[in-house]
N, C-alpha and C. Protein backbone atom coordinates (compact mmCIF):
# COMPACT_ATOMS: atom_id res chain seq x y z
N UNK A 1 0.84 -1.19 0.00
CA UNK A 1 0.00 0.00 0.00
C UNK A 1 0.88 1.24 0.00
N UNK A 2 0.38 2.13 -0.37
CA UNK A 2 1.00 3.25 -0.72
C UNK A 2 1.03 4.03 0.79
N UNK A 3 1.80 5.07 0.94
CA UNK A 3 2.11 6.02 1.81
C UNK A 3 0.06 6.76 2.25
N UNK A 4 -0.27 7.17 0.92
CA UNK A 4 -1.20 8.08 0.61
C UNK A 4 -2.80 7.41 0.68
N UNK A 5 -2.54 6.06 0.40
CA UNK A 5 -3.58 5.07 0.50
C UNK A 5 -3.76 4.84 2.17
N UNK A 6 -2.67 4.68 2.81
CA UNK A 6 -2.48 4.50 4.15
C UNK A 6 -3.21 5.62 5.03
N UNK A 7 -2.51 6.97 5.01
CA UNK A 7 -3.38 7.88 5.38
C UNK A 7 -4.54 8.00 4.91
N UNK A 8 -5.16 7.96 4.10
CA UNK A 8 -6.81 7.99 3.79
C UNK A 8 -7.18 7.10 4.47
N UNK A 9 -7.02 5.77 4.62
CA UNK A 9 -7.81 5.12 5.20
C UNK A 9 -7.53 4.92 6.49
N UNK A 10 -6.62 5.47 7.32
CA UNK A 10 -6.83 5.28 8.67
C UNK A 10 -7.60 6.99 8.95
N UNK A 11 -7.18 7.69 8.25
CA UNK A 11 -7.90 8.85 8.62
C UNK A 11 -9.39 8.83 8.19
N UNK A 12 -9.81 8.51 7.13
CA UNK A 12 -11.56 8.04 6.93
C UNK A 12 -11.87 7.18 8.63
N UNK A 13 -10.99 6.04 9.08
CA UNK A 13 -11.53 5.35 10.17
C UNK A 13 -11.61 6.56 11.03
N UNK A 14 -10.55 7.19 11.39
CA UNK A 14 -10.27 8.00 12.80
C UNK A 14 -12.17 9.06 12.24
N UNK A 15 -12.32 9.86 11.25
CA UNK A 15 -13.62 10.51 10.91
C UNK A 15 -14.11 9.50 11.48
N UNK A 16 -14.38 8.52 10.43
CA UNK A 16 -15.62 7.46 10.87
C UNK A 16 -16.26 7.53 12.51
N UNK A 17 -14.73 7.46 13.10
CA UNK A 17 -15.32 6.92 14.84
C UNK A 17 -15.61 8.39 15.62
N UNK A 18 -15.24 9.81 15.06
CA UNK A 18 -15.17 10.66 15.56
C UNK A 18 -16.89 11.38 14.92
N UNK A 19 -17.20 11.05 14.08
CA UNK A 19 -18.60 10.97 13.19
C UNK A 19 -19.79 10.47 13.95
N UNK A 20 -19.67 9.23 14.47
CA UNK A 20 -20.20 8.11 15.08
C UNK A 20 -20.26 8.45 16.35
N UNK A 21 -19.66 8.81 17.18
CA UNK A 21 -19.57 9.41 18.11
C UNK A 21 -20.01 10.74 18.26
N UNK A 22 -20.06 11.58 17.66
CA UNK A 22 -20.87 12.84 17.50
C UNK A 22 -22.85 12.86 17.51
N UNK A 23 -22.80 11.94 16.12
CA UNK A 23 -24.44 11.74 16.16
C UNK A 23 -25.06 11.29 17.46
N UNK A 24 -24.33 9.83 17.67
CA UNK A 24 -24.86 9.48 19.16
C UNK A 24 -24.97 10.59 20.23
N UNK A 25 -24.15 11.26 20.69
CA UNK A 25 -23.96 11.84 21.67
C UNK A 25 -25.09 13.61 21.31
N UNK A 26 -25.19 13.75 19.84
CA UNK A 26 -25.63 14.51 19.78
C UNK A 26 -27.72 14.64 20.29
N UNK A 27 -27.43 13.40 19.32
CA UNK A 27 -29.07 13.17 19.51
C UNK A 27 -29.25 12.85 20.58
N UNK A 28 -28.86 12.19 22.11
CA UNK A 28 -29.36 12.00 23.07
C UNK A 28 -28.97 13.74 23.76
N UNK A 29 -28.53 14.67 23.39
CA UNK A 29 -29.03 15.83 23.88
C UNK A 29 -29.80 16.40 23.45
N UNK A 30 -30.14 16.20 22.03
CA UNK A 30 -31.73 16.78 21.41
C UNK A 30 -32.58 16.34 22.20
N UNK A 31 -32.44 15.04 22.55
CA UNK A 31 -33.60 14.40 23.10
C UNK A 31 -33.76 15.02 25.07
N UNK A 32 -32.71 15.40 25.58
CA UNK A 32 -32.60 16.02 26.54
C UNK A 32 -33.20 17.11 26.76
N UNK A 33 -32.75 17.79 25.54
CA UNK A 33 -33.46 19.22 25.53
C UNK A 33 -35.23 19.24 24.94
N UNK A 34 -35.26 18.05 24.48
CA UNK A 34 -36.97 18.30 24.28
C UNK A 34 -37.84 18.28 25.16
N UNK A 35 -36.95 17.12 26.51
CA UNK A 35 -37.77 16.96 27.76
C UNK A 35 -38.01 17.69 28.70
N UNK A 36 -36.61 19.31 28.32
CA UNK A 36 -36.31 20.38 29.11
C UNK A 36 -35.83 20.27 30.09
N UNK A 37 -34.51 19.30 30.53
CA UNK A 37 -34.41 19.04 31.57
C UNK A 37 -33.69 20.57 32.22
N UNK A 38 -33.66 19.97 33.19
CA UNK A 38 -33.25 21.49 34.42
C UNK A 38 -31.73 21.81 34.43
N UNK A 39 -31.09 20.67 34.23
CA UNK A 39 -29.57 20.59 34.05
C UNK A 39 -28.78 21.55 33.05
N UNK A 40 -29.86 21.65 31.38
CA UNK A 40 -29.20 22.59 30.33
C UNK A 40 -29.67 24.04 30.67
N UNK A 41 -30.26 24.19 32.34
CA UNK A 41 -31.01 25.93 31.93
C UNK A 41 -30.35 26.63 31.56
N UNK A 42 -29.16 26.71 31.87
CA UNK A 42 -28.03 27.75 32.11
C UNK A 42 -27.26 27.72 30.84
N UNK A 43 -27.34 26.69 30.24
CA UNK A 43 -26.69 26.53 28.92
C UNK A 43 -28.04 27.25 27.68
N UNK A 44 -29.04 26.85 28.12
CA UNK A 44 -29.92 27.77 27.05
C UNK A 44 -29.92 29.09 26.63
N UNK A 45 -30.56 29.76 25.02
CA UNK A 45 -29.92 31.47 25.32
C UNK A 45 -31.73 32.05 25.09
N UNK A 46 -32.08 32.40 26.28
CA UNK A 46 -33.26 33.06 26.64
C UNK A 46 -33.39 34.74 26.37
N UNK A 47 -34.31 35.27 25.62
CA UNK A 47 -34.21 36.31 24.94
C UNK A 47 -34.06 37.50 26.40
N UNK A 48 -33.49 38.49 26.46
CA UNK A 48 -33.57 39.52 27.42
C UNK A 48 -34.26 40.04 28.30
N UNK A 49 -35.53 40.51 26.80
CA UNK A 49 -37.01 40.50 27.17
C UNK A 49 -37.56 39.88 27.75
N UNK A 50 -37.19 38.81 27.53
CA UNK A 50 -38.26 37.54 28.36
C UNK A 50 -38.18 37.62 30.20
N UNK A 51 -37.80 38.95 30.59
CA UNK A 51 -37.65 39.15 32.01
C UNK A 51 -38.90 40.11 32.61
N UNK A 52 -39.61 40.37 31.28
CA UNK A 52 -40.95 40.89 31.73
C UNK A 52 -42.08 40.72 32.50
N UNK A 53 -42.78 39.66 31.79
CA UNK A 53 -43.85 38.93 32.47
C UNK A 53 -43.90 37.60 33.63
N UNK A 54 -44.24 37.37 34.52
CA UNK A 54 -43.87 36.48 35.45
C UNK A 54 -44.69 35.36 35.52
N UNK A 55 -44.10 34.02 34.70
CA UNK A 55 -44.73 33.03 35.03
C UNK A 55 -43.68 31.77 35.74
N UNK A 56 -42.38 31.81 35.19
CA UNK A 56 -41.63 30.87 35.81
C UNK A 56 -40.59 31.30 36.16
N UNK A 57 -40.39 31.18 38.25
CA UNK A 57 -39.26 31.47 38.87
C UNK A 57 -38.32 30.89 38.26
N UNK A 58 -36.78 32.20 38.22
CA UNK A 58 -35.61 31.19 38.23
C UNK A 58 -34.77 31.41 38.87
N UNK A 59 -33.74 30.71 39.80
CA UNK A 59 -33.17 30.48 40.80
C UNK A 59 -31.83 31.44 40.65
N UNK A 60 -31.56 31.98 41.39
CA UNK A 60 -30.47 32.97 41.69
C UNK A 60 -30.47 34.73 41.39
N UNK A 61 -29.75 35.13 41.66
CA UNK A 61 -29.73 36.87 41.63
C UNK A 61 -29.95 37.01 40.16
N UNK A 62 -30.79 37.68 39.86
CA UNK A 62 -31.10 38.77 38.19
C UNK A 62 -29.46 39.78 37.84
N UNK A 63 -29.94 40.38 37.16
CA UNK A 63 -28.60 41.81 36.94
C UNK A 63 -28.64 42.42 37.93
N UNK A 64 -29.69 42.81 38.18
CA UNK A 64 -29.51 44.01 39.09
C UNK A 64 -29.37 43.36 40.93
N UNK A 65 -29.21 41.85 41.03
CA UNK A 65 -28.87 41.84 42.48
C UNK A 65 -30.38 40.71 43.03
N UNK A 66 -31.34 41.30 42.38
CA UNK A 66 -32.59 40.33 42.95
C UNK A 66 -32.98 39.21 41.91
N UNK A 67 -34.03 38.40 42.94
CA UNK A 67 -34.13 37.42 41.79
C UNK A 67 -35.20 37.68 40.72
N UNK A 68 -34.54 37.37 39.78
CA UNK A 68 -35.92 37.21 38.40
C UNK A 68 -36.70 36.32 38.00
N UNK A 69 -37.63 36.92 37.36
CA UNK A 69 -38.57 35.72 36.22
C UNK A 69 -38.48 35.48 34.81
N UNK A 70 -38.86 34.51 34.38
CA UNK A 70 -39.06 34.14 32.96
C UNK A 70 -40.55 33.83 32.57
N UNK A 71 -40.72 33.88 31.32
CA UNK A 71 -42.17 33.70 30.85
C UNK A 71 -41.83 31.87 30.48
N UNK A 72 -42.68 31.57 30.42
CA UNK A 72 -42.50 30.33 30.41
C UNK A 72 -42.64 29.83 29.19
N UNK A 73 -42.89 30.32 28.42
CA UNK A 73 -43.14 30.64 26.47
C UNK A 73 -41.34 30.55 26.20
N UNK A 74 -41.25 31.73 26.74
CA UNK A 74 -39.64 31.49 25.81
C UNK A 74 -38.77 30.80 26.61
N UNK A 75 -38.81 30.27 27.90
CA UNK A 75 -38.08 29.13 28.09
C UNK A 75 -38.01 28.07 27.31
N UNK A 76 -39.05 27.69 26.80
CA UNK A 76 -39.71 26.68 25.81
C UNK A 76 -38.88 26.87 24.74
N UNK A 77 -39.21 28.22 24.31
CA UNK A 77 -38.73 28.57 22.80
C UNK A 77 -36.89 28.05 23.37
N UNK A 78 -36.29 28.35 23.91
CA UNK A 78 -34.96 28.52 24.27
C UNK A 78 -34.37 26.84 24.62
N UNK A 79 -35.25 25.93 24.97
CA UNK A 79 -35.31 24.69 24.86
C UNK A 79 -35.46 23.87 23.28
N UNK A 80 -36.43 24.41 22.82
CA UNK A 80 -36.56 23.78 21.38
C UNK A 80 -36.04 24.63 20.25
N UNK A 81 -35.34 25.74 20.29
CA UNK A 81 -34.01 25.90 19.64
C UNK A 81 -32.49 25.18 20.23
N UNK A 82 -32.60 24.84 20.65
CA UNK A 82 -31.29 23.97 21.62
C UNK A 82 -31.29 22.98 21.04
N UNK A 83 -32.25 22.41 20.91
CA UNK A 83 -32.54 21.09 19.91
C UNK A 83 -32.80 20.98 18.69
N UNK A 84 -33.25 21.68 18.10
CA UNK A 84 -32.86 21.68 16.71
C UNK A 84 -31.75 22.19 16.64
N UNK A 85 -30.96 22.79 17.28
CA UNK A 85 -29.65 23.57 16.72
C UNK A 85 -28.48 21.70 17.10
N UNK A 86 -29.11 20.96 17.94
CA UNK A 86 -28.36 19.65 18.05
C UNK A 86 -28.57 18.65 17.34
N UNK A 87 -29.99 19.02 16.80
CA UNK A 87 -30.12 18.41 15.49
C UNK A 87 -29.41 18.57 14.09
N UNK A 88 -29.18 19.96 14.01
CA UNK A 88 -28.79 19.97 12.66
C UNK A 88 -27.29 19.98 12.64
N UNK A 89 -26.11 19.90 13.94
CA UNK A 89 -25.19 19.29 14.12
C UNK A 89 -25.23 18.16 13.90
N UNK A 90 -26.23 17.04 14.63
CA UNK A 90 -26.35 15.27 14.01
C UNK A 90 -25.97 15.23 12.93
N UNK A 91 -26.56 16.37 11.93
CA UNK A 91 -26.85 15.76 10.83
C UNK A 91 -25.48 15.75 9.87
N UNK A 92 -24.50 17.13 10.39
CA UNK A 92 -23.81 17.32 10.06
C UNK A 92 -22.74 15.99 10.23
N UNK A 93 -22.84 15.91 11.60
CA UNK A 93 -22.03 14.90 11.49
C UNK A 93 -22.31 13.29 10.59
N UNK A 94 -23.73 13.42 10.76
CA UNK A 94 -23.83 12.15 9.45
C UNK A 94 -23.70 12.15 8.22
N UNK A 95 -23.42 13.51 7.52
CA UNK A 95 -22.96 13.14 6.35
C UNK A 95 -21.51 13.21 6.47
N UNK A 96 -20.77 13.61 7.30
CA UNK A 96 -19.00 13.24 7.66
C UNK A 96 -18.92 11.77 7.75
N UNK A 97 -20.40 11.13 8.57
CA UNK A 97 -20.12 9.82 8.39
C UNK A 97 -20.29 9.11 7.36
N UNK A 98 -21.10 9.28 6.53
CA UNK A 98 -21.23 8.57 5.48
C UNK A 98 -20.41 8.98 4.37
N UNK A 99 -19.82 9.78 4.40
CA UNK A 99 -18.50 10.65 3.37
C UNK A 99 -17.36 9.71 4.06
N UNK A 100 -17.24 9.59 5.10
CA UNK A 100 -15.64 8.48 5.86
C UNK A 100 -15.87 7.38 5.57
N UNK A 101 -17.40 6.70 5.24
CA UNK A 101 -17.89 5.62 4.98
C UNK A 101 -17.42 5.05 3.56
N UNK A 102 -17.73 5.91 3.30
CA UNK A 102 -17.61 5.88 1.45
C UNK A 102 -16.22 5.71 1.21
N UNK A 103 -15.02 6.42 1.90
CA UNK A 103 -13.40 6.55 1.62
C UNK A 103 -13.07 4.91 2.08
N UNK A 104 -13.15 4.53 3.30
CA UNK A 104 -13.21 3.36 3.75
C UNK A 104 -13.43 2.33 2.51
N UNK A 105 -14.68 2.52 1.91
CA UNK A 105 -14.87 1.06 1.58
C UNK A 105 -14.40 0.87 -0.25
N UNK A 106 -14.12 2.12 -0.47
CA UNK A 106 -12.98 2.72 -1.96
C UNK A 106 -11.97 2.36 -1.87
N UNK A 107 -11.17 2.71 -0.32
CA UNK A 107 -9.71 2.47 -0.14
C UNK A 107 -10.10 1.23 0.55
């Protein structure tokens, strides 16, 4: 085998497993974030505004020192953009996988 044949195909594997590993891991946080768990709050990006109306406490000091609220609408919204935005990473990574797939079974 060639020098060049060699690198393609251990590097298609190394994609492959780094591909494979992405989707998995991705989609069980889509699926995290659809259930809304409590763990990603802080990782979600909740619009500014949304400190107006008071339907759902959230835990710790606001800007200004006291605690604030959220509407419970755009928590939602801020949950199910989280997940599609981990969705359309999956996806990304599945066509890396099936592009490493394809080098693999050429070389």
């Amino acid at each position: 085998m060639e020098l060049k044949t060699v690198i393609i195909l251990y590097g298609s594997m190394l994609h492959f497993v780094i591909s494979l590993w992405g989707v998995v891991i991705l989609l069980i946080l889509e699926i995290i974030c659809k259930i809304q768990a409590v763990a990603l709050f802080e990782d979600i990006h909740i619009d500014k505004k949304a400190q107006i109306n008071v339907n759902v406490a959230c835990p710790g000091p606001g800007p200004n020192g006291r605690a604030f609220s959220l509407r419970e609408d755009n928590v939602t919204d801020g949950y199910d953009n989280a997940a599609w935005s981990c969705f359309g990473a999956a996806f990304l990574y599945a066509c890396f996988l099936v592009l490493s797939t394809v080098l693999i079974v050429y070389y």
